[in-house]
N, C-alpha and C. Protein backbone atom coordinates (compact mmCIF):
# COMPACT_ATOMS: atom_id res chain seq x y z
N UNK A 1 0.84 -1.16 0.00
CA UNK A 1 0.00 0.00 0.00
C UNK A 1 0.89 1.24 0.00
N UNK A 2 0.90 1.82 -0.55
CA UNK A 2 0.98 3.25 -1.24
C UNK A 2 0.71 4.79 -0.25
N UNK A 3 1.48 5.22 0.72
CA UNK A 3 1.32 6.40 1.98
C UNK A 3 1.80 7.13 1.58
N UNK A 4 1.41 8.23 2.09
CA UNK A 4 1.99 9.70 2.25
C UNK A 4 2.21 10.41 3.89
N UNK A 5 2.97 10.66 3.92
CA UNK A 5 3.20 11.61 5.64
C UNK A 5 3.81 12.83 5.05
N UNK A 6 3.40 13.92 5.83
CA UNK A 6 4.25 15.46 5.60
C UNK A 6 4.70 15.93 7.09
N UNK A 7 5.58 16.46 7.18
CA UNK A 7 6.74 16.99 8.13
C UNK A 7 6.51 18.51 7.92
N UNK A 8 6.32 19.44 8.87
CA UNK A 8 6.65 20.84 8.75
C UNK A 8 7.22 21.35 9.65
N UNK A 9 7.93 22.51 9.60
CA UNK A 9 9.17 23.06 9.89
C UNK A 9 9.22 24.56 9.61
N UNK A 10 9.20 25.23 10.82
CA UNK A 10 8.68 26.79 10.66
C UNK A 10 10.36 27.31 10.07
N UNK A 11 10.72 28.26 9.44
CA UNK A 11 11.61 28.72 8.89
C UNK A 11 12.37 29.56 9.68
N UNK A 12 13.34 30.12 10.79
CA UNK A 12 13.69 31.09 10.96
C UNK A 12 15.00 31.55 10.16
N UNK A 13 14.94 33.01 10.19
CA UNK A 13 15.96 33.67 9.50
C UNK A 13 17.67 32.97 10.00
N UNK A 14 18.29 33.06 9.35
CA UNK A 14 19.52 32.63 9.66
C UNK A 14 19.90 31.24 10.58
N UNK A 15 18.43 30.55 10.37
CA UNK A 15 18.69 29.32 11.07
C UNK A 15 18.60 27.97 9.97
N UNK A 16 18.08 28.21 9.18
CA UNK A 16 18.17 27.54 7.56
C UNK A 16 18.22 26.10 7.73
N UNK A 17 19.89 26.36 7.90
CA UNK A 17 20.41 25.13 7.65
C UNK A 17 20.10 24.26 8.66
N UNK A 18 20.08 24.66 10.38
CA UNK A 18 20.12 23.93 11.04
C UNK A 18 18.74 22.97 11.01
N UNK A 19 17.80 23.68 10.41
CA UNK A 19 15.93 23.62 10.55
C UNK A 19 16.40 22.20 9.42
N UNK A 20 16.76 22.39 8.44
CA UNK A 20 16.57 21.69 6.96
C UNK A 20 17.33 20.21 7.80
N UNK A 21 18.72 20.36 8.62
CA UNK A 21 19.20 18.79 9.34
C UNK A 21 18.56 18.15 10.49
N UNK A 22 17.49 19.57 10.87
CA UNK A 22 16.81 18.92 12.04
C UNK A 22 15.33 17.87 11.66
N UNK A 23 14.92 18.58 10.41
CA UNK A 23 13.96 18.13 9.58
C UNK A 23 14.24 16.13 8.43
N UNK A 24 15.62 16.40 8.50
CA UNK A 24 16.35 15.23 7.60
C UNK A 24 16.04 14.15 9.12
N UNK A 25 16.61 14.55 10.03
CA UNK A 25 16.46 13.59 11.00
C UNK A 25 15.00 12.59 11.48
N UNK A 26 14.09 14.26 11.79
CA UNK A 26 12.56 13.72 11.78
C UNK A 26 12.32 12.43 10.30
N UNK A 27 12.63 13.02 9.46
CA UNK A 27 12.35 12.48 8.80
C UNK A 27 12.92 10.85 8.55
N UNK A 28 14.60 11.24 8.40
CA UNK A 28 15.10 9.67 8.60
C UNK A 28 14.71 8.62 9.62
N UNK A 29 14.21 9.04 10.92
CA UNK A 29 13.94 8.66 12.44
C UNK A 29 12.01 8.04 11.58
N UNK A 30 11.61 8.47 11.04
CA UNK A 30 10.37 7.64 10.74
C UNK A 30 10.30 6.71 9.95
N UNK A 31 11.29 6.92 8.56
CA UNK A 31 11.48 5.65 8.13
C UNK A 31 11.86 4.86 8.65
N UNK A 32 13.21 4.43 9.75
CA UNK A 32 13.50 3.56 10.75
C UNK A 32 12.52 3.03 11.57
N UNK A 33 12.02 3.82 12.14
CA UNK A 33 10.79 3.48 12.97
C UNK A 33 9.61 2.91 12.32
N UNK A 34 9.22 3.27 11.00
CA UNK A 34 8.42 2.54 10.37
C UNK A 34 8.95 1.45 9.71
N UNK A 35 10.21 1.09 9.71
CA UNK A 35 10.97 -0.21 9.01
C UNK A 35 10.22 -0.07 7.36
N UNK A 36 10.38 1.24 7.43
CA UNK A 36 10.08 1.12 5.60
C UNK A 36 10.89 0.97 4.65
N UNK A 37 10.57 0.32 3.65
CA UNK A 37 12.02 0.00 2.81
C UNK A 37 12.15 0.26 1.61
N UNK A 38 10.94 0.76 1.02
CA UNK A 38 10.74 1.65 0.08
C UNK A 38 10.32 2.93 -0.22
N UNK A 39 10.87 4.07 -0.43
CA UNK A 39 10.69 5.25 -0.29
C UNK A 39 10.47 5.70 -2.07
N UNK A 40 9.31 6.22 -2.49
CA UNK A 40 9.16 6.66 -3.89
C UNK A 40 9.44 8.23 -3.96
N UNK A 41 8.93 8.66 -3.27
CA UNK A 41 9.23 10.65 -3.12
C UNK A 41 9.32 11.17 -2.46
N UNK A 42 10.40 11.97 -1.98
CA UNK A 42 10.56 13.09 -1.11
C UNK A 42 10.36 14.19 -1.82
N UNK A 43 9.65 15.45 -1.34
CA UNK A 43 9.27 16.59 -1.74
C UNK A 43 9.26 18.04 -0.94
N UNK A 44 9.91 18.67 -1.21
CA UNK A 44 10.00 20.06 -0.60
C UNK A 44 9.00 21.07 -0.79
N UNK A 45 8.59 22.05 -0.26
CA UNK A 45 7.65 23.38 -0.86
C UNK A 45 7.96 24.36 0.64
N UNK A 46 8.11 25.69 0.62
CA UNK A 46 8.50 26.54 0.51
C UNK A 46 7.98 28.08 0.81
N UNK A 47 7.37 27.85 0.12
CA UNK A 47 6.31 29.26 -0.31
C UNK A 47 4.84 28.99 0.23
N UNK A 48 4.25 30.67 0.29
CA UNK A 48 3.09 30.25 0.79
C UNK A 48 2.31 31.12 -0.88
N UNK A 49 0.92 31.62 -0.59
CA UNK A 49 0.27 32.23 -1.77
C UNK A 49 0.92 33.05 -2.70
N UNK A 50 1.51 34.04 -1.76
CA UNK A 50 2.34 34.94 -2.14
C UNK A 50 3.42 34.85 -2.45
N UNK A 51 4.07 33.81 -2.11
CA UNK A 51 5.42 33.57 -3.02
C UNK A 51 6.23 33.77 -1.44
N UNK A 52 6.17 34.35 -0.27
CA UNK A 52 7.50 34.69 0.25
C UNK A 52 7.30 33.44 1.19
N UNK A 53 8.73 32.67 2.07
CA UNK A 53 8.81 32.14 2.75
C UNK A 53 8.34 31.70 4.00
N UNK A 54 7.41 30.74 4.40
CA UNK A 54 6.64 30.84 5.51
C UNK A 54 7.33 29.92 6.83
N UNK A 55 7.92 28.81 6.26
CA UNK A 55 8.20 27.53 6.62
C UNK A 55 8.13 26.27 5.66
N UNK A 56 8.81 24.94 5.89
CA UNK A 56 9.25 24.52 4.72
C UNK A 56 8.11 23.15 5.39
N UNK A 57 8.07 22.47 3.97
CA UNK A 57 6.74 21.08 4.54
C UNK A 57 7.70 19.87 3.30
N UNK A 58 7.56 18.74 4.22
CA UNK A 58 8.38 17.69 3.15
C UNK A 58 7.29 16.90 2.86
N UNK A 59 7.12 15.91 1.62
CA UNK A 59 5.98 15.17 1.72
C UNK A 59 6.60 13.90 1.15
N UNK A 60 6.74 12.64 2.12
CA UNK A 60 7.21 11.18 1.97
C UNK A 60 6.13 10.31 1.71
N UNK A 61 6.53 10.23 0.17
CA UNK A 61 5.96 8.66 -0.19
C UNK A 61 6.38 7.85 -0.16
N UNK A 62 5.63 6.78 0.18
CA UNK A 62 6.62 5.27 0.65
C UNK A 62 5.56 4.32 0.52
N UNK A 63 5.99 3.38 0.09
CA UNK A 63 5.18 1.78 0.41
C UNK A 63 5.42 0.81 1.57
N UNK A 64 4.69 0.36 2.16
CA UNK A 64 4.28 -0.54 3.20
C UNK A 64 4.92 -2.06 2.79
């Protein structure tokens, strides 16, 4: 079966990078924990209506 989960992650200024490895972790830490072993898409977004930066959202597809 065929899932989706999304991760979000508020953006602060000059903290970037640390947000984007703290976010890799959440994220690696669920595939482990879900013993998933197939991963089809990871996806980033960014922007909100307006185009400027709000906070970042990942969206993991994976099979069961």
């Amino acid at each position: 079966m065929i899932k989706v989960k999304t991760f979000g992650e508020p953006l602060e200024l000059f903290r970037a990078r640390n947000e984007l490895n703290e976010l890799d972790e959440r994220v690696n830490q669920f595939i482990a924990d879900n013993a998933i072993r197939k991963v089809i898409s990871v996806s980033d977004s960014t922007t909100n209506e307006e185009g400027s930066t709000i906070g970042l959202i990942r969206v993991l597809v994976y099979e069961e």
